[in-house]
Protein backbone atom coordinates (compact mmCIF):
# COMPACT_ATOMS: atom_id res chain seq x y z
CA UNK A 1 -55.99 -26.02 -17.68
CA UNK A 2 -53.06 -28.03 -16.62
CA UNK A 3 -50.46 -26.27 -14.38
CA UNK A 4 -47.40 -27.31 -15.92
CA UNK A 5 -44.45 -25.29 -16.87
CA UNK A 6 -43.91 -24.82 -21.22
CA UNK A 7 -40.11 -25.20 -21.10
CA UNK A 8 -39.57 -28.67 -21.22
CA UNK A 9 -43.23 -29.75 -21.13
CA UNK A 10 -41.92 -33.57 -21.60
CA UNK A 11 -38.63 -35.19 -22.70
CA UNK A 12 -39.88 -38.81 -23.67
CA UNK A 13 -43.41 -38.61 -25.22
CA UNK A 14 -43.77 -42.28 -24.96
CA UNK A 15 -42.94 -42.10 -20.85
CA UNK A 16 -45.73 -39.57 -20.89
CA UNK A 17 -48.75 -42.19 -22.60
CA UNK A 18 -47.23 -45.01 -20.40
CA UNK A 19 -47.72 -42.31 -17.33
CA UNK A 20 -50.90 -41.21 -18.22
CA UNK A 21 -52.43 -44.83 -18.66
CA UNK A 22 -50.84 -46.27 -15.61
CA UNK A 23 -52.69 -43.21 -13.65
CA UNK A 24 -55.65 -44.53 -15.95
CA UNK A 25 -55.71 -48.19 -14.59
CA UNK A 26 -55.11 -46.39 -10.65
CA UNK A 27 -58.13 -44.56 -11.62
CA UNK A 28 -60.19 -47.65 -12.85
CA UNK A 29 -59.36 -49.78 -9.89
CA UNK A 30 -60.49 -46.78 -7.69
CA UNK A 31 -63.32 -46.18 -9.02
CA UNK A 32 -64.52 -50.17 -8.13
CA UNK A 33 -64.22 -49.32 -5.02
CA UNK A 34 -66.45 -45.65 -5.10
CA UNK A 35 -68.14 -44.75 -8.19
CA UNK A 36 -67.41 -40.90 -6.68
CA UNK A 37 -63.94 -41.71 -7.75
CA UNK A 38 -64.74 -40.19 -11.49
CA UNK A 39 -62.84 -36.84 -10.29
CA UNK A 40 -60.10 -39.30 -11.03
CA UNK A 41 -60.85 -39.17 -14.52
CA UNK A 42 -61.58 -36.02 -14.92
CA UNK A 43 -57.68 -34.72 -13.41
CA UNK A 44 -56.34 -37.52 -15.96
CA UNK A 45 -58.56 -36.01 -19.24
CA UNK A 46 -56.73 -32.70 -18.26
CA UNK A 47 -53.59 -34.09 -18.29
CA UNK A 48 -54.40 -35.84 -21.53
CA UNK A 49 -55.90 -32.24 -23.08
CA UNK A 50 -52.64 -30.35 -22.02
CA UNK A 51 -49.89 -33.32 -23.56
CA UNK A 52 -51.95 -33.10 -26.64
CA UNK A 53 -52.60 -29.66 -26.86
CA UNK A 54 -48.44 -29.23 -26.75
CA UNK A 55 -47.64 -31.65 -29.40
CA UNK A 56 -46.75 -34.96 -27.85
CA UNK A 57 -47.03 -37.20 -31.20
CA UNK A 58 -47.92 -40.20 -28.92
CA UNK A 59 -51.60 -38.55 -27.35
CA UNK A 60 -53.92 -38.15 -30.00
CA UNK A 61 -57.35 -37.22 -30.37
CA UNK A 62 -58.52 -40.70 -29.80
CA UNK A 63 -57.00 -40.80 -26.71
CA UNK A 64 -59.11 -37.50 -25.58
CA UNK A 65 -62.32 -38.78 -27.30
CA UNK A 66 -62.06 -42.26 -25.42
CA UNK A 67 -61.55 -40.86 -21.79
CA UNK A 68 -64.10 -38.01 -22.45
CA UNK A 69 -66.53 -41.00 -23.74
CA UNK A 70 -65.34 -43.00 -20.48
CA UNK A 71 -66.37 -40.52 -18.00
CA UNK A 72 -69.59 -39.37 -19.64
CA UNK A 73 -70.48 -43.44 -19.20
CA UNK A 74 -68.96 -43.34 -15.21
CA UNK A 75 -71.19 -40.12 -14.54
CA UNK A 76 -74.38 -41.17 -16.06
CA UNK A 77 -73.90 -44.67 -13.73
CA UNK A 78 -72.86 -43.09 -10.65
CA UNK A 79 -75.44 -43.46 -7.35
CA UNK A 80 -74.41 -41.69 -4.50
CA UNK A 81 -74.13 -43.00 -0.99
CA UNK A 82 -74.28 -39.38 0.83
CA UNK A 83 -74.66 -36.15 0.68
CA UNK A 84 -70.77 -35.34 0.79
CA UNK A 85 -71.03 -37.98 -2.35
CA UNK A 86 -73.15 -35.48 -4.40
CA UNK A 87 -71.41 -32.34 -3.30
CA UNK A 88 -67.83 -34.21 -4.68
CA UNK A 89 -69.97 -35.40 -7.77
CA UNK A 90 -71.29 -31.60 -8.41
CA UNK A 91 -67.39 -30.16 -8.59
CA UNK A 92 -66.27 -32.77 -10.60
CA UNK A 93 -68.86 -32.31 -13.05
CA UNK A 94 -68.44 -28.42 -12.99
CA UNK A 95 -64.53 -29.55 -13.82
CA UNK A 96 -65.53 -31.95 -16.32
CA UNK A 97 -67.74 -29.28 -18.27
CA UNK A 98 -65.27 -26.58 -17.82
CA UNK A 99 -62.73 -29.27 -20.42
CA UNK A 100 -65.16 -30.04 -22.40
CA UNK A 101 -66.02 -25.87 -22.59
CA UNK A 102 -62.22 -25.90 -23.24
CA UNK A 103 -61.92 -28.42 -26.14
CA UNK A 104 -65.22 -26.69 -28.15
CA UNK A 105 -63.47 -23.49 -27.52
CA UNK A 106 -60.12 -25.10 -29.61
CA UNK A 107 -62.31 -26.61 -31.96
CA UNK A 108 -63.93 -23.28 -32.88
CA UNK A 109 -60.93 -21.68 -32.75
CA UNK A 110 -59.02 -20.27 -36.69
CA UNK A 111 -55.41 -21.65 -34.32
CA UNK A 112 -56.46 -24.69 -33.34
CA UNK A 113 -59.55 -26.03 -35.25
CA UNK A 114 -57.58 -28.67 -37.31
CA UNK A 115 -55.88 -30.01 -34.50
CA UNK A 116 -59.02 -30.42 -32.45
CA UNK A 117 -61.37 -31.15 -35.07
CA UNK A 118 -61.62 -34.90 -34.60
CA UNK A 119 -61.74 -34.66 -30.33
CA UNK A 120 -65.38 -35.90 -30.01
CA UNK A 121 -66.53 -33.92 -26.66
């Protein structure tokens, strides 16, 4: 998942939600402009998992539900205007499946099945 050190994952768990959704609203205004843009989203739902995966009381399961639910609508709308379109489109999806591998795997696991129980993926 997300390459981020432990030690001192965040300091102000509210700075990290009004982070995350700014990069959300970057995201959405890029993604007018090239429906490709979904990889976007995808980077952002990891960043999401990770900050609610370490405790940050401020991301909850919503939060991961609702961008999961977002991209699933972006991918199943997306037309491509080239071949370097698909090939983009293809990664992103592996990435996108690879979290969504990653939250079933918490939800079936003893550790973390609580936790994850109500991310909808």
């Amino acid at each position: 998942m997300c390459k981020t050190q432990d030690k001192g994952a965040y300091r102000n768990p509210q700075r990290v939600l009004e982070c995350l959704q700014r990069a959300l609203k970057i995201a959405d205004a890029c993604s007018m402009s090239s429906s490709a843009n979904v990889q976007l989203f995808v980077e952002i739902l990891e960043h999401y998992v990770y900050y609610f995966e370490k405790d940050n009381p401020v991301i909850s399961d919503r939060f991961v539900s609702g961008l999961v639910a977002l991209i699933k609508e972006h991918m199943e709308s997306i037309g491509f205007s080239s071949s370097a379109d698909q090939m983009v489109f293809a990664e992103t999806q592996g990435h996108y499946r690879h979290i969504l591998r990653y939250l079933q795997k918490k939800k079936d696991e003893k550790e973390s099945a609580k936790k994850f129980a109500n991310v909808v993926c």
